[in-house]
C-alpha atoms as a PDB file:
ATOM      1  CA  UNK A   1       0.000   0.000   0.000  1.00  0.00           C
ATOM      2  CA  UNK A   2       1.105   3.513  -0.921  1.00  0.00           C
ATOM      3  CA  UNK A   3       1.142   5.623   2.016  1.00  0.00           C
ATOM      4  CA  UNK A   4       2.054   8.678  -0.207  1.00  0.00           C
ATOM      5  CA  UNK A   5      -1.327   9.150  -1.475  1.00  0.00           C
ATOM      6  CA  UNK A   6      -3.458  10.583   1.406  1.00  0.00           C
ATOM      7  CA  UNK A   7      -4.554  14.006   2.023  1.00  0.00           C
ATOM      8  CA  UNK A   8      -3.606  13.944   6.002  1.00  0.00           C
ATOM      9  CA  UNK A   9      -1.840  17.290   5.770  1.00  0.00           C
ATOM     10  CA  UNK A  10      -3.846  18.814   3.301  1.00  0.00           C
ATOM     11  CA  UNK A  11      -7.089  18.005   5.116  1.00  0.00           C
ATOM     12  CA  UNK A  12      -5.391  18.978   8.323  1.00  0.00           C
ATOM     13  CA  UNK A  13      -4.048  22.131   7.074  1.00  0.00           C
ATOM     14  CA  UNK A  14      -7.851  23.047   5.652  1.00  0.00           C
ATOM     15  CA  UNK A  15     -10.410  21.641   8.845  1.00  0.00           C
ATOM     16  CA  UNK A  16     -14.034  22.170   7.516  1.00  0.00           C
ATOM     17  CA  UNK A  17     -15.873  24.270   8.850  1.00  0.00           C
ATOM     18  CA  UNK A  18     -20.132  23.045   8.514  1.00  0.00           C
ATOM     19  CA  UNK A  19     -20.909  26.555   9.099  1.00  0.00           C
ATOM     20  CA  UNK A  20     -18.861  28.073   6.367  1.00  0.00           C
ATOM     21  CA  UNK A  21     -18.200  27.296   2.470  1.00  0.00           C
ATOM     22  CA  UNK A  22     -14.426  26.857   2.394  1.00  0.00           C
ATOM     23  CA  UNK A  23     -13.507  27.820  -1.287  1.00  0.00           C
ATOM     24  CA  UNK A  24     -10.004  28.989  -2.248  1.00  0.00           C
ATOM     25  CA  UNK A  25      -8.154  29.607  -5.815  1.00  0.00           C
ATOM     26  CA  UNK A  26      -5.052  28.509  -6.322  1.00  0.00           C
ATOM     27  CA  UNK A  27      -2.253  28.049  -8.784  1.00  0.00           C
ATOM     28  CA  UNK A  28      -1.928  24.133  -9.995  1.00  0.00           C
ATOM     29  CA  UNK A  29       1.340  22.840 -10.813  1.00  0.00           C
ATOM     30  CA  UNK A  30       1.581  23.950 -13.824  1.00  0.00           C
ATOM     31  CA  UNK A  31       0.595  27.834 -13.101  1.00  0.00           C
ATOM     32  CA  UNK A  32      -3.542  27.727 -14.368  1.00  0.00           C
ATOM     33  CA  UNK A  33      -5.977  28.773 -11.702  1.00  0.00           C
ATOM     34  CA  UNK A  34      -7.531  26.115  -9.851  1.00  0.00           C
ATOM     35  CA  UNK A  35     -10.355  26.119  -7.239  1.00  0.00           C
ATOM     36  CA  UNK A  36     -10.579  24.128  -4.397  1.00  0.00           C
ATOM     37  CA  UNK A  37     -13.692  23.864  -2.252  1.00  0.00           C
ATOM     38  CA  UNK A  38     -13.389  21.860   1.753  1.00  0.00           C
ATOM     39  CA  UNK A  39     -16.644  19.666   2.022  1.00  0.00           C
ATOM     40  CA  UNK A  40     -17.322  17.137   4.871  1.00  0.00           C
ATOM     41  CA  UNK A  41     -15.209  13.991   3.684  1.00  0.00           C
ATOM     42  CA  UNK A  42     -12.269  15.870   1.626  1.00  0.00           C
ATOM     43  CA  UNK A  43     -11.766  18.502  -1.009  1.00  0.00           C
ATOM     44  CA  UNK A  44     -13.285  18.818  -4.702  1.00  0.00           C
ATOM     45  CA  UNK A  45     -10.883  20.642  -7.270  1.00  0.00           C
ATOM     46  CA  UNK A  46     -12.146  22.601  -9.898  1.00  0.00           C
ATOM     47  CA  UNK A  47     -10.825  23.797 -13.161  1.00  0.00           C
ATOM     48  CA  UNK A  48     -11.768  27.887 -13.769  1.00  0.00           C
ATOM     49  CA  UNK A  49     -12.429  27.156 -17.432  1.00  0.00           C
ATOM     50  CA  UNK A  50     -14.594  24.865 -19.656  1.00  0.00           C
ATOM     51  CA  UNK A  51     -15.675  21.741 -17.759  1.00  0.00           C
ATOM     52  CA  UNK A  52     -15.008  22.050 -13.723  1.00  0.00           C
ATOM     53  CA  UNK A  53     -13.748  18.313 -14.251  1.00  0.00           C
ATOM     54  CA  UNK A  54     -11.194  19.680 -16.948  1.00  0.00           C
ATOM     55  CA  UNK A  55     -13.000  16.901 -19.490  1.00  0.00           C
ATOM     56  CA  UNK A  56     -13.439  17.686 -23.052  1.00  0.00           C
ATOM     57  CA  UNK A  57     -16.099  15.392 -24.245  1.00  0.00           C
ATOM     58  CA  UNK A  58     -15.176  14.259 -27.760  1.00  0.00           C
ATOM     59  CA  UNK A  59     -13.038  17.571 -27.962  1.00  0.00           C
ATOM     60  CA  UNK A  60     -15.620  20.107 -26.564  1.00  0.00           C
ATOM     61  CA  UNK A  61     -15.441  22.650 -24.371  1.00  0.00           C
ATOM     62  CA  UNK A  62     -18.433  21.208 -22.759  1.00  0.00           C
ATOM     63  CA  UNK A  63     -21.345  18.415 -22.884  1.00  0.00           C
ATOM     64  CA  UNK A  64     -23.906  20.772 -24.066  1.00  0.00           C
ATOM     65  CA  UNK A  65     -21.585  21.919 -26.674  1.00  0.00           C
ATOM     66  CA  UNK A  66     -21.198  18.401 -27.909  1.00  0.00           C
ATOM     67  CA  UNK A  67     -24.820  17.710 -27.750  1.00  0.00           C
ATOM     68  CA  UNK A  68     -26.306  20.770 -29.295  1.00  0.00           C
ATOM     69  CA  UNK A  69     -23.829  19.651 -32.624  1.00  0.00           C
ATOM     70  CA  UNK A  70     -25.225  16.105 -32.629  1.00  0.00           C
ATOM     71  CA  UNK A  71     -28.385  17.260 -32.477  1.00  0.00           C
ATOM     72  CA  UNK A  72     -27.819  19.875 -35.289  1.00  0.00           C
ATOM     73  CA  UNK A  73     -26.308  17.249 -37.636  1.00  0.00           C
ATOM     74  CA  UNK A  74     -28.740  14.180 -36.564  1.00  0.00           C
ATOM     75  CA  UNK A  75     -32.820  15.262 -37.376  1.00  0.00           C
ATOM     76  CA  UNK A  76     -33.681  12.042 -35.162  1.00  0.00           C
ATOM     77  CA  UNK A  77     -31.426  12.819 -32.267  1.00  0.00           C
ATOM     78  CA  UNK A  78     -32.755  11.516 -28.837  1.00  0.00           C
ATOM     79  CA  UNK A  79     -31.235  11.940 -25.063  1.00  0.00           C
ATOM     80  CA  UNK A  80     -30.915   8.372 -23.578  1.00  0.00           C
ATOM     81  CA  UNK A  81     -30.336   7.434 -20.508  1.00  0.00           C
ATOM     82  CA  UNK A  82     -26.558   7.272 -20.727  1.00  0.00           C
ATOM     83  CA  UNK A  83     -26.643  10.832 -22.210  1.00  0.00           C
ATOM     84  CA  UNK A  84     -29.078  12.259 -19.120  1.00  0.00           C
ATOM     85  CA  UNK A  85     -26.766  10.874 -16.977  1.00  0.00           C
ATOM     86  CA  UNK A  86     -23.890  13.087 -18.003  1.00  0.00           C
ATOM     87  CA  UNK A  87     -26.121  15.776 -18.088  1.00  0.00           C
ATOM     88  CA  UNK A  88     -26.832  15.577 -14.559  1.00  0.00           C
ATOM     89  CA  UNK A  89     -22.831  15.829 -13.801  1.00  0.00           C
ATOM     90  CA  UNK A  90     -22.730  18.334 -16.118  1.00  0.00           C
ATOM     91  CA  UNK A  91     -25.583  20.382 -13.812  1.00  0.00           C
ATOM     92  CA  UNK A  92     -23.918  19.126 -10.654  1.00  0.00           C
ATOM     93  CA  UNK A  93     -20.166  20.044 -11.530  1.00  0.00           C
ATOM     94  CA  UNK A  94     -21.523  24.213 -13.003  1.00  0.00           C
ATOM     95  CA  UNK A  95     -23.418  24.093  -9.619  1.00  0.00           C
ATOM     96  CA  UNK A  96     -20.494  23.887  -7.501  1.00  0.00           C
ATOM     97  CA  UNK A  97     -18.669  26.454  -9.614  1.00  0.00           C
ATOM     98  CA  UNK A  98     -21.033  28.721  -9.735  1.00  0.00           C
ATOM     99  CA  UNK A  99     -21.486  28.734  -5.850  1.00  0.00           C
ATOM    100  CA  UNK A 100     -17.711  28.771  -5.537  1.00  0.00           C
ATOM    101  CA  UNK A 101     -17.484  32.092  -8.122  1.00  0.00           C
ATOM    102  CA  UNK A 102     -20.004  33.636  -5.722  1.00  0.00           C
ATOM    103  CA  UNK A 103     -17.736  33.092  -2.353  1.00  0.00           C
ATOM    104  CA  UNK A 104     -14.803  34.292  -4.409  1.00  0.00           C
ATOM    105  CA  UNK A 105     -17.018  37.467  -5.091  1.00  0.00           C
ATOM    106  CA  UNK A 106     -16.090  36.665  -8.797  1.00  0.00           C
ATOM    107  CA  UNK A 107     -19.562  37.465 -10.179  1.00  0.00           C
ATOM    108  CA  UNK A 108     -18.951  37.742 -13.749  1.00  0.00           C
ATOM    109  CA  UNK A 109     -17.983  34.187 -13.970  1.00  0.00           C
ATOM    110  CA  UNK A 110     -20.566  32.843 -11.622  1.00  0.00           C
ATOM    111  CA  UNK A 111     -22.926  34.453 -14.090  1.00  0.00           C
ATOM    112  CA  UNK A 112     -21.461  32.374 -17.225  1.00  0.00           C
ATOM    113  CA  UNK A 113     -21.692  29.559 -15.172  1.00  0.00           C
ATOM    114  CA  UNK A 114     -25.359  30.156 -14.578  1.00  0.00           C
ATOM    115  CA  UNK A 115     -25.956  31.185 -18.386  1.00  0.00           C
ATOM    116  CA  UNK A 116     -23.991  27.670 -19.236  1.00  0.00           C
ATOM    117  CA  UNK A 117     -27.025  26.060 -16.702  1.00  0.00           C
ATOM    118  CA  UNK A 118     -30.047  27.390 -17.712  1.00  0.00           C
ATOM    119  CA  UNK A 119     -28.825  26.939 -21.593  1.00  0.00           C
ATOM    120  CA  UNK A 120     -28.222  23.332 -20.335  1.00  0.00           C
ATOM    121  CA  UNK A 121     -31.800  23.444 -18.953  1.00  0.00           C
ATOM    122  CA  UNK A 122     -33.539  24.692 -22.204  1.00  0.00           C
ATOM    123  CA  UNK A 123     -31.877  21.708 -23.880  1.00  0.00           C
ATOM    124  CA  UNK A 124     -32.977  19.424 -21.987  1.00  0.00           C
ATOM    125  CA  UNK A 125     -36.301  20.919 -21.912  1.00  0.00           C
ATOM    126  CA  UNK A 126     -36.804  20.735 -25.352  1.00  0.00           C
ATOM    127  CA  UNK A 127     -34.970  17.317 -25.908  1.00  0.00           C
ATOM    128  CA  UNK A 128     -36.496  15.548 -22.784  1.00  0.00           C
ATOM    129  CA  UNK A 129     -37.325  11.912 -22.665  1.00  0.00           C
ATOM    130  CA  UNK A 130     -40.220  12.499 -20.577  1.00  0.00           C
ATOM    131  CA  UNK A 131     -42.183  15.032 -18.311  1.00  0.00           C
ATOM    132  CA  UNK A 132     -41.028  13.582 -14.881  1.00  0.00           C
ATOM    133  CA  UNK A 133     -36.856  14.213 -16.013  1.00  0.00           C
ATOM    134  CA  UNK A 134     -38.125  17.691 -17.337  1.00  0.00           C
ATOM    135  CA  UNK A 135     -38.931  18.614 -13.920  1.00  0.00           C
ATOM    136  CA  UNK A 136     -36.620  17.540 -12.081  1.00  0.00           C
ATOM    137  CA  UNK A 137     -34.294  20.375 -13.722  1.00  0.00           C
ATOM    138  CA  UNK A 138     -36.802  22.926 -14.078  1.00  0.00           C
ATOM    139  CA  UNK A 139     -37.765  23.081 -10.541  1.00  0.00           C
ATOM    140  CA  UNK A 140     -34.433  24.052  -9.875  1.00  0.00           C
ATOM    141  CA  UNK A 141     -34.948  27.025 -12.758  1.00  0.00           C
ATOM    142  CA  UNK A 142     -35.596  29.062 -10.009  1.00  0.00           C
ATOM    143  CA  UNK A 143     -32.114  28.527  -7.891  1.00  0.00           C
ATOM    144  CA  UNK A 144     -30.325  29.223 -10.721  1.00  0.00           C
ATOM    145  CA  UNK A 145     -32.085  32.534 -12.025  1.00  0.00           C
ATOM    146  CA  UNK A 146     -31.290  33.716  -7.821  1.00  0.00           C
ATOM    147  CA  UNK A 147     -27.702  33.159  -8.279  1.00  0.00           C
ATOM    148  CA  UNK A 148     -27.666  34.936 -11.517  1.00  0.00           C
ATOM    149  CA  UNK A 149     -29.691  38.321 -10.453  1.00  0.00           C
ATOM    150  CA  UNK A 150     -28.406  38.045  -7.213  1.00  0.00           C
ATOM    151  CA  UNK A 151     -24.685  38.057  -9.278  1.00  0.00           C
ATOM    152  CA  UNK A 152     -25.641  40.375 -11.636  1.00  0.00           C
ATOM    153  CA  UNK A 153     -26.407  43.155  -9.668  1.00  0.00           C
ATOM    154  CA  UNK A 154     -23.595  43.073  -7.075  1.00  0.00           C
ATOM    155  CA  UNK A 155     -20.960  42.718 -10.567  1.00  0.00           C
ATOM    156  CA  UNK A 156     -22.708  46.055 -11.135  1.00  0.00           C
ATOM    157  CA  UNK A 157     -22.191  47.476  -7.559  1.00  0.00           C
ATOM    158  CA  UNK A 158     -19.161  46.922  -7.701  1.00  0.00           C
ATOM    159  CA  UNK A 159     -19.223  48.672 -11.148  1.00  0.00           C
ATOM    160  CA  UNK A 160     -20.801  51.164  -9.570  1.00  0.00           C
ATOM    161  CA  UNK A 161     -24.044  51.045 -11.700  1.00  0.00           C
ATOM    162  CA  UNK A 162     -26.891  51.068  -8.815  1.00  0.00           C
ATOM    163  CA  UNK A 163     -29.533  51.719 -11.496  1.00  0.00           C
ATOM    164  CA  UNK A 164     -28.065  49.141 -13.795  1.00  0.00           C
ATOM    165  CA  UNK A 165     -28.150  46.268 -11.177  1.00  0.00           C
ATOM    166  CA  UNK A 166     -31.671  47.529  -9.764  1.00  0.00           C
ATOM    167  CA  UNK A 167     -32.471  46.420 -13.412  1.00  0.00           C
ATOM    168  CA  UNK A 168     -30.869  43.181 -13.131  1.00  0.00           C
ATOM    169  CA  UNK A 169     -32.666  42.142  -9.856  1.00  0.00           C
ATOM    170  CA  UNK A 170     -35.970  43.044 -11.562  1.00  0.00           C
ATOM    171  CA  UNK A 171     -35.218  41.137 -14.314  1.00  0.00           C
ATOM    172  CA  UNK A 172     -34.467  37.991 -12.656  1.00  0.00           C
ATOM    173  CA  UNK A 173     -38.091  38.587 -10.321  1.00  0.00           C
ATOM    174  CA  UNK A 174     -39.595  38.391 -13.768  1.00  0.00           C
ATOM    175  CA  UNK A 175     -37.984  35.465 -14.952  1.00  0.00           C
ATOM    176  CA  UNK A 176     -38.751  33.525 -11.777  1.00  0.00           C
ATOM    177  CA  UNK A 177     -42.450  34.717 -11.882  1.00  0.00           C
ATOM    178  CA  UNK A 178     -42.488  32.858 -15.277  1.00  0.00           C
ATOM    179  CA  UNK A 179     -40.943  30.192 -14.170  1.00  0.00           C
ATOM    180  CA  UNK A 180     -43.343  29.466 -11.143  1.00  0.00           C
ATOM    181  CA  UNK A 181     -45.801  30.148 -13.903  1.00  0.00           C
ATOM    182  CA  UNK A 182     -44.918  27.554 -16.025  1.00  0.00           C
ATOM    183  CA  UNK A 183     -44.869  25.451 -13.234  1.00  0.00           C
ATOM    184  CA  UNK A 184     -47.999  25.889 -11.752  1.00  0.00           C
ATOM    185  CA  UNK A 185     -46.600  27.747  -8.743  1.00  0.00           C
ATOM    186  CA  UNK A 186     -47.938  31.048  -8.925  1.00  0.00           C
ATOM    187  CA  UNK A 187     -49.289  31.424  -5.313  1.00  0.00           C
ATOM    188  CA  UNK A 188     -46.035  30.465  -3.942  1.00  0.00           C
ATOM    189  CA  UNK A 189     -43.810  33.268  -5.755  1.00  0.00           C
ATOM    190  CA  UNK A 190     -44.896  35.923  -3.162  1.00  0.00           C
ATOM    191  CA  UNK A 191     -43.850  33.742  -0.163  1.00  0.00           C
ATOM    192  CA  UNK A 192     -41.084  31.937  -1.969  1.00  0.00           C
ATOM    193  CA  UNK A 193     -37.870  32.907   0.363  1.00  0.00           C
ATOM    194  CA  UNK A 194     -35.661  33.297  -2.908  1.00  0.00           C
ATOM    195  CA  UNK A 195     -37.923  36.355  -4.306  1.00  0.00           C
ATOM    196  CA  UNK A 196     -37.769  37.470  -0.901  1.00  0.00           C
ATOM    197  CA  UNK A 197     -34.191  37.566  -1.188  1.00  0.00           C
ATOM    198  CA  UNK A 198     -33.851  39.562  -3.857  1.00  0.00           C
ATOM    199  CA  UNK A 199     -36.604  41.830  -3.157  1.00  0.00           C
ATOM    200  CA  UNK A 200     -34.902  42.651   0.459  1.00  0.00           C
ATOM    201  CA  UNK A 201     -31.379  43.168  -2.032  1.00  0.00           C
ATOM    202  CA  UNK A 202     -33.551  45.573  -4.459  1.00  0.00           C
ATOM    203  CA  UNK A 203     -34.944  47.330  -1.615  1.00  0.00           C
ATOM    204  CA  UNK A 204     -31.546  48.166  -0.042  1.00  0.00           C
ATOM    205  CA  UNK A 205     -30.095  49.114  -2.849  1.00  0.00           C
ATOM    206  CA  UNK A 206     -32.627  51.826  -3.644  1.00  0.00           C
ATOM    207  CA  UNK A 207     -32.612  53.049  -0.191  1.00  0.00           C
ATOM    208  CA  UNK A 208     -28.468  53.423  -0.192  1.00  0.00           C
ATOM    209  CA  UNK A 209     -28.044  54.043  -3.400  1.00  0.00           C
ATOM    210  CA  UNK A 210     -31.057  56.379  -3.506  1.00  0.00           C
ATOM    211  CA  UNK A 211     -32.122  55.584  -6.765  1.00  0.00           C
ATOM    212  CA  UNK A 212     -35.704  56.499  -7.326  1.00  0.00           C
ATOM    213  CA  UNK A 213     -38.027  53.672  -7.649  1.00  0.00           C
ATOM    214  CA  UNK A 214     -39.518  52.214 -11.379  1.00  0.00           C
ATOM    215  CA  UNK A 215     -42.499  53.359 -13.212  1.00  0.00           C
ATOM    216  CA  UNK A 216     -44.389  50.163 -11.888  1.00  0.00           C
ATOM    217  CA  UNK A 217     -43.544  50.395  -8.069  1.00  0.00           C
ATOM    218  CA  UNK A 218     -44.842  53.699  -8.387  1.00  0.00           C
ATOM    219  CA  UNK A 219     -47.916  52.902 -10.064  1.00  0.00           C
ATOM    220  CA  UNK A 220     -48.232  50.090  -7.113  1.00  0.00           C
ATOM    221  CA  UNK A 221     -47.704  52.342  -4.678  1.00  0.00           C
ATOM    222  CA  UNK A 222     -49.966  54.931  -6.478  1.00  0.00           C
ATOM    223  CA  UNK A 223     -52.506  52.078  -6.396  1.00  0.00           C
ATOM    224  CA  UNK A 224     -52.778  51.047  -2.702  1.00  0.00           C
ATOM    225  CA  UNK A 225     -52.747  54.205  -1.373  1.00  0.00           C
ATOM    226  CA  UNK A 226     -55.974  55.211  -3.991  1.00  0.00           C
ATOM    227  CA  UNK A 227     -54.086  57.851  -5.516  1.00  0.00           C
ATOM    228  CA  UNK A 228     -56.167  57.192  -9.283  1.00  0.00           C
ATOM    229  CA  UNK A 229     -54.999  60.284 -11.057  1.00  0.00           C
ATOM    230  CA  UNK A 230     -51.529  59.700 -10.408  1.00  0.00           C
ATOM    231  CA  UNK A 231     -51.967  56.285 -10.926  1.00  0.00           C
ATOM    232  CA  UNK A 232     -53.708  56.788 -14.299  1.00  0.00           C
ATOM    233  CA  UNK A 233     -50.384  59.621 -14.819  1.00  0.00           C
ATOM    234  CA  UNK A 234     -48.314  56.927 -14.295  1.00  0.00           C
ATOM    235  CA  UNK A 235     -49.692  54.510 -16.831  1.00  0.00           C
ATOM    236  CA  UNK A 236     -49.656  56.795 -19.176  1.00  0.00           C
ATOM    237  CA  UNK A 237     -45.794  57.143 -19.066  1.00  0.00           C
ATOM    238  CA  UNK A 238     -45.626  53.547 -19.117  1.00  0.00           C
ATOM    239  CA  UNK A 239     -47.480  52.621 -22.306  1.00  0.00           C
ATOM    240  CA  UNK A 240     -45.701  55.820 -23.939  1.00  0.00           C
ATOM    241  CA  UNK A 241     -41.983  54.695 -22.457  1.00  0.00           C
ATOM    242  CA  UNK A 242     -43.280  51.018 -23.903  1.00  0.00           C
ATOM    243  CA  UNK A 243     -44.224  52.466 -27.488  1.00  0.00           C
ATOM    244  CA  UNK A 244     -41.160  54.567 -27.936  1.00  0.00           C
END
């Protein structure tokens, strides 16, 4: 037995910590940036470009990439259950990254790893073998449009676009709101702690950041507190702003 293969030291030097998401980024061996995230029973390495494994399947960058040119050159191409399979590494291994990019406060990246998942999503929504494997992604559609608003707007905080990442938050709301929609789980998109999330991040924003809030939280606010003729004022500006 080879004693010179265990991680004693390195899982010494690193203890995990349950309450905490231990990420680093590193140089490997040969100088590329690697990350390294501490879970329970060792530590996953990830490479900062293409796959997270560091795989090229059948010389792509990526499975989707493979499987969106099979499926361009073959009119009958089908997912199997060999193919799904991969997929769902494929989802697993851009999950990890993207939550990684996020503790490394590298938010451009974490959002082309969450563009990369919901493009992997569409795929499979439109190449699905059946309803139940449809929805076992898309009810994670949700998750993945958080991380990318929630990304989006602080990469432009830190740009120091308020208004620009007020956008971005509203954006993703809206893309949730569809996504419960097409779901069936519209009465939960009020309560759902995600929204909430980003709704708490919108409103903070505005308040230290005073930026002045949209045409439609005005005309909601207008609304509940029976102000009609600025109400009607304010739709007005809407439907002209929306024909312009």
């Amino acid at each position: 037995m080879n004693t010179n293969q265990h991680l004693d030291d390195l899982l010494q030097q690193w203890p995990f910590e349950p309450e905490a998401l231990g990420v680093r980024l590193l140089k490997g061996e040969d100088g590329r940036d690697i990350i390294q995230l501490r879970v329970d029973l060792g530590i996953l390495q990830l490479e900062t470009t293409g796959r997270p494994d560091g795989l090229r399947p059948e010389g792509h960058a990526t499975l989707l990439e493979l499987l969106q040119q099979r499926e361009g050159e073959d009119p009958t191409f089908e997912l199997d259950d060999e193919i799904s399979t991969e997929i769902d590494r494929e989802f697993v291994q851009f999950y990890h990254r993207r939550v990684a990019w996020l503790r490394l406060q590298r938010f451009d990246r974490a959002v082309e790893d969450a563009d990369h998942t919901l493009d992997l999503m569409d795929f499979c929504r439109e190449n699905s073998p059946c309803e139940e494997w449809t929805f076992q992604h898309e009810q994670h559609r949700a998750f993945v449009l958080f991380h990318r608003s929630q990304a989006c707007a602080l990469a432009a905080i830190e740009d120091q676009m308020p208004a620009k990442a007020i956008e971005a938050l509203d954006q993703g709301l809206e893309q949730i709101r569809e996504s419960f929609e097409e779901l069936g789980w519209e009465d939960q998109f009020e309560s759902d702690e995600l929204v909430e999330r980003l709704i708490h991040l919108r409103e903070s924003l505005t308040s230290d950041f005073s930026i002045e809030k949209s045409l439609s939280d005005q005309l909601s606010d207008a609304v509940a507190s029976e102000q009609y003729e600025l109400a009607a004022e304010l739709r007005d500006r809407i439907a002209q702003r929306e024909e312009a």
